[in-house]
Each structure stands twice: as C-alpha cells, then as structure tokens.
Protein backbone atom coordinates (compact mmCIF):
# COMPACT_ATOMS: atom_id res chain seq x y z
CA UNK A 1 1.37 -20.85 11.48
CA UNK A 2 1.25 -18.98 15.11
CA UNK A 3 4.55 -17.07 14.72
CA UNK A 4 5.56 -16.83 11.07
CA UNK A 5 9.14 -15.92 9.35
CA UNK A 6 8.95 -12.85 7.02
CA UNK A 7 11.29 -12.66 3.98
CA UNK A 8 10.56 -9.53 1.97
CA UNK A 9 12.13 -9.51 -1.84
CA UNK A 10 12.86 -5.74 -2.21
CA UNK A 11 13.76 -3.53 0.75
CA UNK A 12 12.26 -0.16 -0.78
CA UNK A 13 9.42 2.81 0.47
CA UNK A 14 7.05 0.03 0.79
CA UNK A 15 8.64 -2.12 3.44
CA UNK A 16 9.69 0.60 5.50
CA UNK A 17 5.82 1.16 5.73
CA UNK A 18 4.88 -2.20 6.56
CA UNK A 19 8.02 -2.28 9.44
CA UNK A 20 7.25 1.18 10.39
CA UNK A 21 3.44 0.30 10.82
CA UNK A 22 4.00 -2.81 13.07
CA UNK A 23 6.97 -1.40 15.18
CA UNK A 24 4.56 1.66 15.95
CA UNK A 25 1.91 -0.76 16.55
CA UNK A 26 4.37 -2.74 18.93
CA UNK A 27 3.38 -6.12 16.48
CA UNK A 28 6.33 -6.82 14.68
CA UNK A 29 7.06 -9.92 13.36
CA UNK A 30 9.54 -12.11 14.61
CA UNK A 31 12.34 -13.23 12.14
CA UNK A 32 12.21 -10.64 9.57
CA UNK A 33 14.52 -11.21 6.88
CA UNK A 34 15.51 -9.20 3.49
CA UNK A 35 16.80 -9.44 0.24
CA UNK A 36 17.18 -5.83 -1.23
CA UNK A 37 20.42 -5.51 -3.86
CA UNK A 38 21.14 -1.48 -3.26
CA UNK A 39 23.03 -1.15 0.07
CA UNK A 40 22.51 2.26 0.15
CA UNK A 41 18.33 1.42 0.58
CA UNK A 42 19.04 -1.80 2.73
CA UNK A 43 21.92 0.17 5.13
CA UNK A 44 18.76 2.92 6.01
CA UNK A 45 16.14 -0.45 6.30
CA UNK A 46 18.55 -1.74 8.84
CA UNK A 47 19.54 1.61 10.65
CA UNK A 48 15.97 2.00 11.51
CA UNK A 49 14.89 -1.57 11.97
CA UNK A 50 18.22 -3.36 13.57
CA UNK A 51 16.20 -6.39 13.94
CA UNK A 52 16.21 -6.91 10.49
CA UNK A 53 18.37 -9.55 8.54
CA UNK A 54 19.76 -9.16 5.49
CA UNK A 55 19.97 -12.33 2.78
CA UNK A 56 20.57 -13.13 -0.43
CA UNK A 57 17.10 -13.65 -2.48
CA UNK A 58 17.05 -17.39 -1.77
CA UNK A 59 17.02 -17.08 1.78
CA UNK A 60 14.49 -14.52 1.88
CA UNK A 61 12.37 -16.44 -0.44
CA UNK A 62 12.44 -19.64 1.92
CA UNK A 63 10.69 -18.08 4.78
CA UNK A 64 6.99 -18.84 5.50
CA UNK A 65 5.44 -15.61 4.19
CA UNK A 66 7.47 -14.10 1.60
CA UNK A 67 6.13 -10.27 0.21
CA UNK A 68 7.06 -9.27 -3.04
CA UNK A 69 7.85 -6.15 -3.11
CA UNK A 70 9.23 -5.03 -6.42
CA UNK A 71 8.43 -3.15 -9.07
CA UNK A 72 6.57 -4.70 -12.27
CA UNK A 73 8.92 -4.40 -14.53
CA UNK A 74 11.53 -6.49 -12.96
CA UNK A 75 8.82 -8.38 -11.22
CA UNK A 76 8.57 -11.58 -13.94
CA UNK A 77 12.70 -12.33 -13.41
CA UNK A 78 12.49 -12.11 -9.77
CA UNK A 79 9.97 -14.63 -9.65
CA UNK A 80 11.65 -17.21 -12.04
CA UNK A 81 15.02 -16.98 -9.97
CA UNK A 82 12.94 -17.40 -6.54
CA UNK A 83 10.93 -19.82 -7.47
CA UNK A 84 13.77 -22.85 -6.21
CA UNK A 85 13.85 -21.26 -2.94
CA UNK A 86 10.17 -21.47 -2.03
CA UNK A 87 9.04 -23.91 0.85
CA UNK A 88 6.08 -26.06 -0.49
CA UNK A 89 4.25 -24.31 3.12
CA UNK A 90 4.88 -20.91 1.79
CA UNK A 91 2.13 -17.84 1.59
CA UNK A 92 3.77 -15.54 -1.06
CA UNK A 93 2.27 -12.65 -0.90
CA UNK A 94 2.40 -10.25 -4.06
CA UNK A 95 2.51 -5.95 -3.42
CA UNK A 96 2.53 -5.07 -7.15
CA UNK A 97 -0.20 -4.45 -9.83
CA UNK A 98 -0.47 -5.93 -13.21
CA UNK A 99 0.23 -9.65 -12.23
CA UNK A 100 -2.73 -11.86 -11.41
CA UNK A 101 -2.48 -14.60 -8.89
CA UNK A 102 -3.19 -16.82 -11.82
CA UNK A 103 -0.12 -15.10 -13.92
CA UNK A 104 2.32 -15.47 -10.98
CA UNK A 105 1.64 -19.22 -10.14
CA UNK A 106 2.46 -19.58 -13.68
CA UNK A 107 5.58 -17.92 -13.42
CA UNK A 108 6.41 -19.98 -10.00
CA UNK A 109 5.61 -23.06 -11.70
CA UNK A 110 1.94 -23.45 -10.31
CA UNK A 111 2.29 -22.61 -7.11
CA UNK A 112 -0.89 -21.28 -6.36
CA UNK A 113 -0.68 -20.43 -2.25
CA UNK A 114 -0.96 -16.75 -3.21
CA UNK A 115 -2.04 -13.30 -1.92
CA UNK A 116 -2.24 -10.02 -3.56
CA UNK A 117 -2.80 -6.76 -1.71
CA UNK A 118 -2.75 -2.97 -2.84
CA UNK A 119 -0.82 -1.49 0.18
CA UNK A 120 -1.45 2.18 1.15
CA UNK A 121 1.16 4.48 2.55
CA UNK A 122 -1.23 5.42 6.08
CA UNK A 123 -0.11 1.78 6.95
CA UNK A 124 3.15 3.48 8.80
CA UNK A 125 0.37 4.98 11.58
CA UNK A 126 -1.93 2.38 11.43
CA UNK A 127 -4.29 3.79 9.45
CA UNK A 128 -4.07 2.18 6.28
CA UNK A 129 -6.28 0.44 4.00
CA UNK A 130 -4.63 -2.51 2.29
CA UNK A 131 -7.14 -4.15 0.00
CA UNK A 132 -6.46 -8.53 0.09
CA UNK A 133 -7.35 -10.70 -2.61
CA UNK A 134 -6.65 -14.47 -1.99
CA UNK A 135 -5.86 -17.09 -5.22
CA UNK A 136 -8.35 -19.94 -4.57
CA UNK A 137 -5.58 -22.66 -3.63
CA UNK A 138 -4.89 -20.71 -0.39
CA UNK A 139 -6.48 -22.46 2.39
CA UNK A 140 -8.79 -20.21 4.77
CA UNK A 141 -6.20 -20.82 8.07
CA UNK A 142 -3.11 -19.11 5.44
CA UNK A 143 -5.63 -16.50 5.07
CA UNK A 144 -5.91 -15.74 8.29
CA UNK A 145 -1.94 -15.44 8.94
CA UNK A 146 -2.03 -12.86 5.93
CA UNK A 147 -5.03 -10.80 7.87
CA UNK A 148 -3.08 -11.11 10.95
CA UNK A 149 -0.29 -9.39 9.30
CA UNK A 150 -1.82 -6.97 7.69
CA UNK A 151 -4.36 -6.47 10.90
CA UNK A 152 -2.09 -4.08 12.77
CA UNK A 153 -1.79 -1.70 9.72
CA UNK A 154 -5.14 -0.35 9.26
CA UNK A 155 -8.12 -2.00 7.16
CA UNK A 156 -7.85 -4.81 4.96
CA UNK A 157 -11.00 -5.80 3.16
CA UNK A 158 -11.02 -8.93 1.13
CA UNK A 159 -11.73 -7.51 -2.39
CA UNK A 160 -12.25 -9.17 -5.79
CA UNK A 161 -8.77 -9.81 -7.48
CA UNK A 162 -10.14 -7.74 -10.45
CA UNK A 163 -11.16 -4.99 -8.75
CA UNK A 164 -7.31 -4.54 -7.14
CA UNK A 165 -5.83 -2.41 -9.89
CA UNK A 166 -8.54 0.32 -9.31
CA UNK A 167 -7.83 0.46 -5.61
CA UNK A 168 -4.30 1.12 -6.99
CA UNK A 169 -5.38 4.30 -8.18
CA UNK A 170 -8.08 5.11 -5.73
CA UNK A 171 -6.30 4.45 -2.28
CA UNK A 172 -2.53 3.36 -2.92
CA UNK A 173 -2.07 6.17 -5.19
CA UNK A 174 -4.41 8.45 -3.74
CA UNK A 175 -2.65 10.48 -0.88
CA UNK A 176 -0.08 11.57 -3.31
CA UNK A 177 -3.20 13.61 -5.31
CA UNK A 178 -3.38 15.70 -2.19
CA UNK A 179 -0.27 15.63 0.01
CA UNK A 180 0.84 18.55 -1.41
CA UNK A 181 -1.96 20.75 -1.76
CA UNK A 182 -2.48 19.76 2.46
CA UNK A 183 1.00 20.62 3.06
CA UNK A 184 0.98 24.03 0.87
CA UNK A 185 -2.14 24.57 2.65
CA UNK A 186 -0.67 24.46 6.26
CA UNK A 187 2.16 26.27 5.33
CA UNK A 188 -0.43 29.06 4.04
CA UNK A 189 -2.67 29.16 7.23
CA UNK A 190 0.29 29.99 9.34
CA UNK A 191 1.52 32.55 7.06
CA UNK A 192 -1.65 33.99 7.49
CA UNK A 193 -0.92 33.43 11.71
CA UNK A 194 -2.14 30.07 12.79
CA UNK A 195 0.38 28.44 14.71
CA UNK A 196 1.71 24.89 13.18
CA UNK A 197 -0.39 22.86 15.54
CA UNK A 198 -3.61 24.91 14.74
CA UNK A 199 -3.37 24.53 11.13
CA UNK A 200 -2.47 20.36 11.08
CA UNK A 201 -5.41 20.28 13.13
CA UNK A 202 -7.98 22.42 11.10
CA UNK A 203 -6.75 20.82 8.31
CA UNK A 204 -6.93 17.11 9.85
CA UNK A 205 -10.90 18.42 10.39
CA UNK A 206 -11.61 19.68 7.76
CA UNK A 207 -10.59 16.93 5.57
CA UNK A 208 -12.13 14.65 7.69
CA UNK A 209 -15.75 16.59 8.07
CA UNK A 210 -15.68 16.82 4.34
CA UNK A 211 -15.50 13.32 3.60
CA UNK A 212 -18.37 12.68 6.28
CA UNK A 213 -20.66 15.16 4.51
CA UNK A 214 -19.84 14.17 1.15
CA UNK A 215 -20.91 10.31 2.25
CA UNK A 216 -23.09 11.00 4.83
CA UNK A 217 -25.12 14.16 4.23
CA UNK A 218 -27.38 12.36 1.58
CA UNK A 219 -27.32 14.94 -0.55
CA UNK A 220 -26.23 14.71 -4.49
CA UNK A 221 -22.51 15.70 -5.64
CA UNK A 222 -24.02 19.26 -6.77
CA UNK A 223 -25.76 19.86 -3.34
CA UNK A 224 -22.61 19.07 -1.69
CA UNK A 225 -20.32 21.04 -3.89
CA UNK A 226 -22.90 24.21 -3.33
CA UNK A 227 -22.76 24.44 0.45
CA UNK A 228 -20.03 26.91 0.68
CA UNK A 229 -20.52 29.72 -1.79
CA UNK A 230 -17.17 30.86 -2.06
CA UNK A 231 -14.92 29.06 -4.03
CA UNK A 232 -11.33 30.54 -4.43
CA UNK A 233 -9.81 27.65 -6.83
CA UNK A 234 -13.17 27.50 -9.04
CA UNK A 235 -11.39 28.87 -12.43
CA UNK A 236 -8.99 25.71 -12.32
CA UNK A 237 -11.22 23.08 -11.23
CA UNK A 238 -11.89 21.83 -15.16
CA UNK A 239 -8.09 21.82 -15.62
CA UNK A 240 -7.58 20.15 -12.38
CA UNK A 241 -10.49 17.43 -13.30
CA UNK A 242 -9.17 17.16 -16.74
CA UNK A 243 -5.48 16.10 -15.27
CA UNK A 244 -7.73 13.40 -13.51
CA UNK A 245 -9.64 11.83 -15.99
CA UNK A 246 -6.61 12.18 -18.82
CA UNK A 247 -3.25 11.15 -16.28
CA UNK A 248 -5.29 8.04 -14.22
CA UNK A 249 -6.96 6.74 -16.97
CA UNK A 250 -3.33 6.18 -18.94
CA UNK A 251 -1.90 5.36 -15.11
CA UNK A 252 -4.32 2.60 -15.40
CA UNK A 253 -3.77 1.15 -18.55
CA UNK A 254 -0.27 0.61 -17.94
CA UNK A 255 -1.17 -1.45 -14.84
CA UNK A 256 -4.25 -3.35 -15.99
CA UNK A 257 -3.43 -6.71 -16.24
C-alpha cells in the first residue's frame, strides 16, 4: 500500500492537526476524503485544506486507511453504520480512548485489521508524540503504512494497547495542563519589558532545560525541586497537586476501558 486513500470519520480539532502536521511537513496524503456532519466544522476543514473531499460516511469509510475520529460517546453507532462500507484491505485506525481493538472488531463484526493511537496536539509542527498500538490481526507491512503516516508528525512509539489510556492523560491531554500558565507567563515577562520574541524564547528554554534536568541531572525529585530557592507559587502548589491527583484520576476512570 505505496500511496494510500485517507477517509477520516469526523472532521473536528483533531484532523485539522493531522492535515496541518503533514501539509507543514510537505507529506500529505494523496486522496484525502471526509465525512464530518456540521458544515460549519467541514466548510473551515476545506477552506484551509482545498484538497480535501467531502463524503457521506460510506465513502469515507471505503478508503484504505480510514481514522476514526469521533468522540466516545457516539463512537459505538458510528461504527455499526460504517461497518458495510469497509473494504476487506482496510487499516481502520481508531483516535479515541475507551474502546479496545478487541471491543471495536466486535462492533465491526470481527474485523480485526486495527490500529489505535493517542494523538497529541504538537503533531500540527511536527513535534508530536502519537503513541500506536496494533490489534494482532494487522499484518507487519499495514503497520508500516500506519508508521508512515504518522512518521511526519512527530514520534510514534509502538506502546502496549493497555497502557494507551494513560498516555491519554499524560501526553494527549497534557499541553492543556500548561498552555495557559506559558501563555500568562509570556504575557507577564513583557509586561515586565521583554519584547514578545524574548519571552517565547526564554520560555521555550526554560521549559525545555527543565525537563533535561529533571531527567537527566540524576538527582531525586526533592534535589531537583531544591535547586532554585525561591519559589513564588509555593503556597498553592498542594492545591495545584491536589487538582491533579483528584481531576485525572476521575478523567481516567471515565476513559478506562
């Protein structure tokens, strides 16, 4: 499968990111085609992506590697009405948590040539990192056109299937713990007279030197969290913490499987 077809089942935030990410990365797919019922969504998919085709489910569905890209709740109904329209050469390719590879080719009638990846928003620069998990059926050359895909979008380590729903929170989930605290953060440092480009940079830095030390330095969480003395937030970091453990821990039992 050199040059796959692409049908995506929803045309939402998600598949912007994926079309964004390969049209940046000049690697987009040839024969992209769409099925996404609010025209308000699809008109704004298609103003920035005029190669894309717009279809009715079934024709999206009969391409050779068809994402799923909708929302759990609605995600068991989708797959029953699709499940005509699939080409017995398909890769179907699930975006959502909750629904094992095993639960899905139950729901498409045992059709097992299945994916599942956790996609993360840095995909639209390239930089994501899209954990893959692959449903036993799918032959090792299908895997490859999935990798290929995903390739030009960042990382995309093959991961236990049971271990996907924690990458949910951890990296698909993740930016959104910080976005705003970066972006209230810039805004700060030029109040305070750094010009916009100085304070995306620091910041982009900063963030990234603190990772490094945090993995790298080989010191313990404590030692780490000691090297600057100063610590301006320290009277809400148990609140902060406490919205952690009490807000992702019920996040994640509403998407366990």
């Amino acid at each position: 499968m050199q040059n796959p077809t692409i049908g995506f089942i929803g045309g939402g935030r998600i598949v912007s990111i994926f079309l964004s990410g390969w049209k940046r990365a000049g690697a987009m797919p040839i024969g992209i085609t769409v099925h996404e019922p609010n025209s308000a969504v699809l008109a704004a998919l298609q103003s920035a992506h005029p190669g894309v085709r717009a279809a009715d489910a079934a024709q999206a569905a009969g391409q050779d590697v068809v994402f799923l890209a909708v929302h759990p709740p609605v995600f068991k109904d989708v797959l029953l009405a699709l499940r005509p329209a699939l080409k017995s050469s398909a890769i179907v390719v699930s975006l959502a948590p909750k629904f094992t590879t095993a639960r899905i080719a139950e729901m498409l009638g045992g059709f097992a040539r299945l994916a599942r990846v956790l996609p993360n928003a840095a995909s639209l620069v390239g930089a994501g990192y899209n954990p893959v998990a692959f449903a036993a059926a799918l032959p090792q050359a299908d895997r490859d056109v999935v990798r290929r895909l995903l390739g030009p979008l960042g990382e995309c380590p093959e991961v236990a299937e049971s271990k996907l729903e924690a990458y949910a929170i951890l990296t698909a989930m993740g930016p959104t713990y910080f976005w705003y605290q970066f972006y209230e953060l810039c805004s700060l440092a030029e109040s305070f007279g750094l010009t916009a480009q100085e304070a995306r940079e620091g910041l982009d830095k900063m963030v990234a030197g603190a990772i490094r030390t945090m993995l790298q330095s080989g010191l313990s969480a404590e030692q780490v969290k000691d090297l600057i003395p100063v610590k301006p937030l320290a009277d809400i970091e148990a609140t902060v913490l406490d919205a952690y453990r009490s807000k992702l821990a019920a996040v994640m039992e509403r998407i366990r499987p």
